[in-house]
C-alpha atoms as a PDB file:
ATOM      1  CA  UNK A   1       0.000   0.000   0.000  1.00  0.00           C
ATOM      2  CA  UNK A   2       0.919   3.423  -0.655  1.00  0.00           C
ATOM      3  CA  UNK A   3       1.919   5.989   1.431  1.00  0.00           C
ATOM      4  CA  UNK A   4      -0.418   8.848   1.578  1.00  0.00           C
ATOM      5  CA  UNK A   5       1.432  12.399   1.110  1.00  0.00           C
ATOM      6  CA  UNK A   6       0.055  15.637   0.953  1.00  0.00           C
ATOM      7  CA  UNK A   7       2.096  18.713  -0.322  1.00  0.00           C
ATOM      8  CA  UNK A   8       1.278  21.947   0.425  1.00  0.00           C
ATOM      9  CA  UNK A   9       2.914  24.616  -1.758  1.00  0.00           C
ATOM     10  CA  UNK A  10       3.554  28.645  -1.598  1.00  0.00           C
ATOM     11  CA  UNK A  11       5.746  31.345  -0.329  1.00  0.00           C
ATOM     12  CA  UNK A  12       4.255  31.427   3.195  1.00  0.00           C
ATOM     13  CA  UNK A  13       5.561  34.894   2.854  1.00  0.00           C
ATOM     14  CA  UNK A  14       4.569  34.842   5.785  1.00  0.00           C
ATOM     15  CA  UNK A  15       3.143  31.136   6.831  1.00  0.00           C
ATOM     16  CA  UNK A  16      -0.087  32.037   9.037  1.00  0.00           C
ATOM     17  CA  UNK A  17      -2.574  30.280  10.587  1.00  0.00           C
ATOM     18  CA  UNK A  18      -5.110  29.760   7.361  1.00  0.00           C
ATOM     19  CA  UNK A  19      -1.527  27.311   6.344  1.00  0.00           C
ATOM     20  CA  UNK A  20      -1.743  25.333   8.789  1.00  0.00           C
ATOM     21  CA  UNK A  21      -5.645  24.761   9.467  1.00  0.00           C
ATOM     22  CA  UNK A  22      -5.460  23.981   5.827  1.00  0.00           C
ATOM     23  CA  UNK A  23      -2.519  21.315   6.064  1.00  0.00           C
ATOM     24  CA  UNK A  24      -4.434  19.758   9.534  1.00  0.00           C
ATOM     25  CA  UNK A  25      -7.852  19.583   7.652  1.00  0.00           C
ATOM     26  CA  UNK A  26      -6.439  18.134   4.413  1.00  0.00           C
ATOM     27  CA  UNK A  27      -4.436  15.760   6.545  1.00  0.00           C
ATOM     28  CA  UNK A  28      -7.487  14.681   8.744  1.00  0.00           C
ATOM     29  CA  UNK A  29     -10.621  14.179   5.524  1.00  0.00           C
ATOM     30  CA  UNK A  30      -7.756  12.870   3.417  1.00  0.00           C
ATOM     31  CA  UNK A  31      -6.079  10.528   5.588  1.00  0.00           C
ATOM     32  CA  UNK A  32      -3.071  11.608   4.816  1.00  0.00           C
ATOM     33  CA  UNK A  33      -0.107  10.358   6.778  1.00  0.00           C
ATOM     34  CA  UNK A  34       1.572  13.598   6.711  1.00  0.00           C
ATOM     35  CA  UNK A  35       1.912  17.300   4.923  1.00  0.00           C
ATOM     36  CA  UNK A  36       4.934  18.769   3.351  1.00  0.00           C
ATOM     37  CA  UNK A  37       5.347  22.134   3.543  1.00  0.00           C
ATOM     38  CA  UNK A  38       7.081  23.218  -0.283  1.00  0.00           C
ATOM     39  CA  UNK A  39       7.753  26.586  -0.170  1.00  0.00           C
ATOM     40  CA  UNK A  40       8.720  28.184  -3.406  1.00  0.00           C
ATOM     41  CA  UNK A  41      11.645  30.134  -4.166  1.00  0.00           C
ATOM     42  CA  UNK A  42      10.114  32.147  -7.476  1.00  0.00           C
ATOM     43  CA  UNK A  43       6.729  30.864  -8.118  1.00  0.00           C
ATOM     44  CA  UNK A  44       5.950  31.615 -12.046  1.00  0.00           C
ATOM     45  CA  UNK A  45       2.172  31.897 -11.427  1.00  0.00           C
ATOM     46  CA  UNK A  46       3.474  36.081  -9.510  1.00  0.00           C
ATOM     47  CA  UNK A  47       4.586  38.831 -10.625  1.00  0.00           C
ATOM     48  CA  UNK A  48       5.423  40.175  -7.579  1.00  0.00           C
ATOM     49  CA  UNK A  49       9.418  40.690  -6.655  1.00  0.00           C
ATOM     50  CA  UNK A  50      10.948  41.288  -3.159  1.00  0.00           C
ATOM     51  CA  UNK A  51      10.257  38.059  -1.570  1.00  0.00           C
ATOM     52  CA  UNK A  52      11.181  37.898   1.997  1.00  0.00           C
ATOM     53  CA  UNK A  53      14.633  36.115   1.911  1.00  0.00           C
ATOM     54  CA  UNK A  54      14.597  32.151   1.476  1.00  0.00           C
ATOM     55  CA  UNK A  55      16.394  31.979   4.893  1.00  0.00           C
ATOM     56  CA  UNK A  56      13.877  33.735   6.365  1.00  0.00           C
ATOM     57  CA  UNK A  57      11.015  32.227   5.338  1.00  0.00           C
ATOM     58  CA  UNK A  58      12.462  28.598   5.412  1.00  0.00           C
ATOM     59  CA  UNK A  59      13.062  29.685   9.565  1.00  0.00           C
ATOM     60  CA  UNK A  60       9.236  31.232   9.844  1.00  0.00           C
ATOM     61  CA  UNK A  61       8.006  27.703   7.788  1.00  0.00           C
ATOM     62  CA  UNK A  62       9.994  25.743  10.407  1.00  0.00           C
ATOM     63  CA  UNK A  63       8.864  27.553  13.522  1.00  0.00           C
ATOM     64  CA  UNK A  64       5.031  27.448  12.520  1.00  0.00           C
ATOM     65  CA  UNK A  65       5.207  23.684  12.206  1.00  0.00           C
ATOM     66  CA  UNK A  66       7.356  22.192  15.022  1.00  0.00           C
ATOM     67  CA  UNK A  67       4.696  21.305  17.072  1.00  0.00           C
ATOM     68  CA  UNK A  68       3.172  19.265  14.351  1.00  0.00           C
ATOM     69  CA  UNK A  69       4.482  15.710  14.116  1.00  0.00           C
ATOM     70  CA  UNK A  70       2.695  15.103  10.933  1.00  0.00           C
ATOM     71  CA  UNK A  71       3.707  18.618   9.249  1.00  0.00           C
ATOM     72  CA  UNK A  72       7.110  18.403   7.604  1.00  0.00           C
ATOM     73  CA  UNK A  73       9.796  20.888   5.483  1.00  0.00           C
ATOM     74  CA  UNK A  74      11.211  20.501   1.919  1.00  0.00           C
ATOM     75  CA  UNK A  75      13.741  23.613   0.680  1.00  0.00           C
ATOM     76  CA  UNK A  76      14.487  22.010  -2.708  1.00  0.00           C
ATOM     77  CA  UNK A  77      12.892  24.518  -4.861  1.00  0.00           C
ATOM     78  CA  UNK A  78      14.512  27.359  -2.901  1.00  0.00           C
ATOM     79  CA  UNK A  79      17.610  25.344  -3.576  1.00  0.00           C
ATOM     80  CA  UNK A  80      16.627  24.969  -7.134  1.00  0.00           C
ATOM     81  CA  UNK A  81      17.681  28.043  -9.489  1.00  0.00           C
ATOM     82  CA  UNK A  82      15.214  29.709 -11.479  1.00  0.00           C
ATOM     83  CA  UNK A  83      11.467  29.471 -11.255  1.00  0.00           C
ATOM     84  CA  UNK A  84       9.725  26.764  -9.206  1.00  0.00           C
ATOM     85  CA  UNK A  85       7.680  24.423 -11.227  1.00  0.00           C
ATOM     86  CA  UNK A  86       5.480  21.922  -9.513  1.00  0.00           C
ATOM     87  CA  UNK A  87       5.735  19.615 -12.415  1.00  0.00           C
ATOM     88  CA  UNK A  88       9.899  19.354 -12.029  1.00  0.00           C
ATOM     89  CA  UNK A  89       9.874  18.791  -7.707  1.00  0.00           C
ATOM     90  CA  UNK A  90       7.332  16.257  -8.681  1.00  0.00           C
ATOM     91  CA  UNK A  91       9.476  14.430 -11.353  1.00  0.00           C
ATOM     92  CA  UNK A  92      11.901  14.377  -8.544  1.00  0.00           C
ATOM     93  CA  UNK A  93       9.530  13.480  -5.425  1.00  0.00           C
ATOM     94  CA  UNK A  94       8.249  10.481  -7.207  1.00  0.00           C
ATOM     95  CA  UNK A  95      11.707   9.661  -8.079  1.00  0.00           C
ATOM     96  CA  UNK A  96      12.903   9.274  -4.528  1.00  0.00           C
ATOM     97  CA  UNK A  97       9.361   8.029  -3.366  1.00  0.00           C
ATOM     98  CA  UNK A  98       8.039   5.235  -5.286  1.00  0.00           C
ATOM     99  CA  UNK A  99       6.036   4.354  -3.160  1.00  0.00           C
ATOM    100  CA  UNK A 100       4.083   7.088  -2.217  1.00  0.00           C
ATOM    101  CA  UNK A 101       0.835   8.853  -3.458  1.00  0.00           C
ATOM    102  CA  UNK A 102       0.747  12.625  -3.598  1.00  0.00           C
ATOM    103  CA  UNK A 103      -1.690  14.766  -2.909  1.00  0.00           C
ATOM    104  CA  UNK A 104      -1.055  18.213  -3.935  1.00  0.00           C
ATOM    105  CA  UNK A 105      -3.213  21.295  -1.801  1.00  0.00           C
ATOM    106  CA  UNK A 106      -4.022  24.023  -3.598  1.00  0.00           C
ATOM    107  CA  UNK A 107      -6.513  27.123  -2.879  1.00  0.00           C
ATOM    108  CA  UNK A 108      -9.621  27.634  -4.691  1.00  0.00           C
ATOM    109  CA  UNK A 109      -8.069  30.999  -6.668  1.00  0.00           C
ATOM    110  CA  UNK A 110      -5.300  28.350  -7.792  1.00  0.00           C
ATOM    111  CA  UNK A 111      -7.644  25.724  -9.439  1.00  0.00           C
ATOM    112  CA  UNK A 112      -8.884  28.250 -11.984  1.00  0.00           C
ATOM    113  CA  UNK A 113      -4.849  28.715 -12.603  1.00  0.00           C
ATOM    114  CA  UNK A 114      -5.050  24.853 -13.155  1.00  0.00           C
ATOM    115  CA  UNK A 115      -4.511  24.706 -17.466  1.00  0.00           C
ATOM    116  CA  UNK A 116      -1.337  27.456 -17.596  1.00  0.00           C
ATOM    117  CA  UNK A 117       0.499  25.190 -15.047  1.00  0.00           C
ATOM    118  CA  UNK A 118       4.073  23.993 -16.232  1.00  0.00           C
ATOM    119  CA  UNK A 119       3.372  20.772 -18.117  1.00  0.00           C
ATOM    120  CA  UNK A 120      -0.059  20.196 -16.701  1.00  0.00           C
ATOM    121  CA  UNK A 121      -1.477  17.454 -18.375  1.00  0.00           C
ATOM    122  CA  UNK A 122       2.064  15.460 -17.368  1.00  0.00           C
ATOM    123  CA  UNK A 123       1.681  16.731 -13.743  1.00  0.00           C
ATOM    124  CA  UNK A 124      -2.013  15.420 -13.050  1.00  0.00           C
ATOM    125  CA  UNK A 125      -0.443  11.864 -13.688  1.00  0.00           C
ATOM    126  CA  UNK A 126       1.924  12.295 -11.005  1.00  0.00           C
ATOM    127  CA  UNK A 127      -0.176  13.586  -8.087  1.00  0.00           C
ATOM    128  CA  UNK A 128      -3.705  14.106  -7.093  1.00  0.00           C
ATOM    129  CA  UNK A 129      -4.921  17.939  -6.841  1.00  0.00           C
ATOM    130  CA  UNK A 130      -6.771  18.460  -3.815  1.00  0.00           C
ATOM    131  CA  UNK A 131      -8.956  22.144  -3.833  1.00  0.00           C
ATOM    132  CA  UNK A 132      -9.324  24.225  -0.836  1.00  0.00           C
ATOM    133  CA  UNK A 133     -12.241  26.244  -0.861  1.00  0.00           C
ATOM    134  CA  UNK A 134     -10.859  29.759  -0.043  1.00  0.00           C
ATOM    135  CA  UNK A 135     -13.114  33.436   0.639  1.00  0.00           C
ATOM    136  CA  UNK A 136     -13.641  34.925  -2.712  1.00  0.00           C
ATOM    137  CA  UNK A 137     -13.563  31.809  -4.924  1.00  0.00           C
ATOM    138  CA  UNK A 138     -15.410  29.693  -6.525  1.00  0.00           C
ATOM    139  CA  UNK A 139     -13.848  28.468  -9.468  1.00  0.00           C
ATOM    140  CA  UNK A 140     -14.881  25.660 -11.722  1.00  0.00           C
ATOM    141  CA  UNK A 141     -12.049  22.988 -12.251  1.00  0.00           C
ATOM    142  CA  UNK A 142     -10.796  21.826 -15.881  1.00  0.00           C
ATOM    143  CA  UNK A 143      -9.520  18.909 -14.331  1.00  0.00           C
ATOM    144  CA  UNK A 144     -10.513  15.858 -11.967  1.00  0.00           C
ATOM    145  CA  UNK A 145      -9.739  17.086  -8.532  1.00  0.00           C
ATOM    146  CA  UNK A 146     -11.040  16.316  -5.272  1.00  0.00           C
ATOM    147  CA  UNK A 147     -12.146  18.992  -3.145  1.00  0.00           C
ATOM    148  CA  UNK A 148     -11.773  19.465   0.578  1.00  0.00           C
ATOM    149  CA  UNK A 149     -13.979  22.214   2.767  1.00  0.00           C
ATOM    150  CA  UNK A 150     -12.544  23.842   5.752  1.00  0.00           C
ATOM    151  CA  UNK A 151     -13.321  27.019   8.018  1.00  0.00           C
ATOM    152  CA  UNK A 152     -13.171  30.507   5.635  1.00  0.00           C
ATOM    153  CA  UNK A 153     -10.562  32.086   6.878  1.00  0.00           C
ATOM    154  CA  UNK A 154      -9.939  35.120   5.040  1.00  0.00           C
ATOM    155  CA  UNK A 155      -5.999  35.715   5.752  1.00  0.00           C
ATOM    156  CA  UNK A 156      -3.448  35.793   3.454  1.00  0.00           C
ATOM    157  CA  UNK A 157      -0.015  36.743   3.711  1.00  0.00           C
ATOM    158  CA  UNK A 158      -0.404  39.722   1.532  1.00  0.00           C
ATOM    159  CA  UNK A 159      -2.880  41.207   4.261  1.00  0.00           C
ATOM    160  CA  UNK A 160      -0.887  40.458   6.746  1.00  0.00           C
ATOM    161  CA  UNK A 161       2.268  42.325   5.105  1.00  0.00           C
ATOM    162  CA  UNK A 162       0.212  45.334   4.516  1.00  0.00           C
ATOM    163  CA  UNK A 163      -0.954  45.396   8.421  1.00  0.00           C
ATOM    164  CA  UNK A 164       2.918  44.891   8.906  1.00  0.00           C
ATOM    165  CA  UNK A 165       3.593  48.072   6.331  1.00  0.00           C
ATOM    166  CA  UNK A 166       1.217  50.102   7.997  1.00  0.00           C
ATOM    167  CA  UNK A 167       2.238  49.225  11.673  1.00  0.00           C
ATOM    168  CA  UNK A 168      -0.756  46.989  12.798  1.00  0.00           C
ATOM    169  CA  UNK A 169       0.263  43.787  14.899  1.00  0.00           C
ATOM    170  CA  UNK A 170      -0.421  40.352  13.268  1.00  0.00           C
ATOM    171  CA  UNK A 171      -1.039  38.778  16.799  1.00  0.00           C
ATOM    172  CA  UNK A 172      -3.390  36.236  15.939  1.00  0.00           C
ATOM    173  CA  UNK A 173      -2.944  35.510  12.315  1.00  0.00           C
ATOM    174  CA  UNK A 174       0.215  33.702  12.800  1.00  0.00           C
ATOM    175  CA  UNK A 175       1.689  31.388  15.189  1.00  0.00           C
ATOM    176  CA  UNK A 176       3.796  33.119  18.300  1.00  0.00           C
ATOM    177  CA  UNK A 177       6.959  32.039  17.234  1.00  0.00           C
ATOM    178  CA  UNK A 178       6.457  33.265  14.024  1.00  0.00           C
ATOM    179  CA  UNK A 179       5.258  36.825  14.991  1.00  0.00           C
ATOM    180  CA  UNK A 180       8.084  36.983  17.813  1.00  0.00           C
ATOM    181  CA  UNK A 181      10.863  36.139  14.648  1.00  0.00           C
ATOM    182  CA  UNK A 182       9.437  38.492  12.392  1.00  0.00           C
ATOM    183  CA  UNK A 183       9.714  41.398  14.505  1.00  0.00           C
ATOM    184  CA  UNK A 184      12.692  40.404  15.909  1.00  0.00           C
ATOM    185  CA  UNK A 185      14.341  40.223  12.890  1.00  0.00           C
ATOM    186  CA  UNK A 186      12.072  43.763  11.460  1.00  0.00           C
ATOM    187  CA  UNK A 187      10.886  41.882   8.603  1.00  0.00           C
ATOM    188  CA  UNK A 188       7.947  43.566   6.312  1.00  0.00           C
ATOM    189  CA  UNK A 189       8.659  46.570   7.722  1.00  0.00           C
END
């Protein structure tokens, strides 16, 4: 029998709570033996430059999960030069686990996104999609995916960045160790 992975991918940029719900839920109503966190070092699907630094977000990823024994880390796209494509980690994942089945998470604006992913049509061979329902979104799916429903939480780490920008605490959206780091360290300032 397989083992039953789920991958959740992004640039928790920063990782908040709506993350992890999302990873627990997924892992509960899929029985999913555990959740890898993949964060992305430049995801093609934004525009948007000026990431927070790979080091830092790889430490605010790691602190947001460590009381999780069935929520794990993999940094090989921010190893990885160049754009992060889905399909290439999971050429790679299903390389070194034969053995496993993979479901990929993914938020209800990103299942819309579904047909202009790198080498789709390859990629839905290679793991399952799983659809989050997120605020705001309700899109129709192209392709066979199964579709989980959890709490709306309407958070994203763009919000949370602008209540950074404009001086308003983040207490609450994001684990403690998280929030302690990032102003330790004056990120998003």
């Amino acid at each position: 029998m397989k083992a039953k992975i789920g991958i959740l991918g992004g640039t928790f940029d920063p990782p908040h709570h709506a993350h992890l719900i999302i990873a627990n839920e997924a892992r509960i109503k899929l029985g999913l033996e555990k959740i890898i966190f993949l964060p992305n070092a430049i995801p093609p699907h934004k525009q948007e430059s000026g990431l927070t630094s790979n080091a830092n977000r790889l430490k605010m990823i790691e602190l947001a999960i460590s009381d999780n024994p069935f929520f794990e880390m993999d940094d090989r796209e921010m190893r990885r030069s160049g754009k992060s494509y889905t399909y290439d980690t999971m050429i790679e994942m299903t390389k070194e686990f034969p053995n496993a089945a993979f479901s990929f998470i993914i938020g209800g604006d990103m299942v819309e996104y579904l047909p202009k992913w790198y080498h789709i049509n390859e990629l839905i061979k290679l793991v399952n999609f799983v659809g989050v329902n997120r605020p705001h979104y309700d899109g129709d799916a192209l392709y066979a995916i199964a579709e989980i429903r959890v709490p709306a939480m309407d958070i994203s780490s763009s919000m949370l960045r602008e209540r950074l920008k404009a001086g308003l605490p983040i207490d609450y959206y994001v684990p403690n160790r998280v929030s302690k780091y990032i102003k330790e360290h004056h990120l998003y300032e």
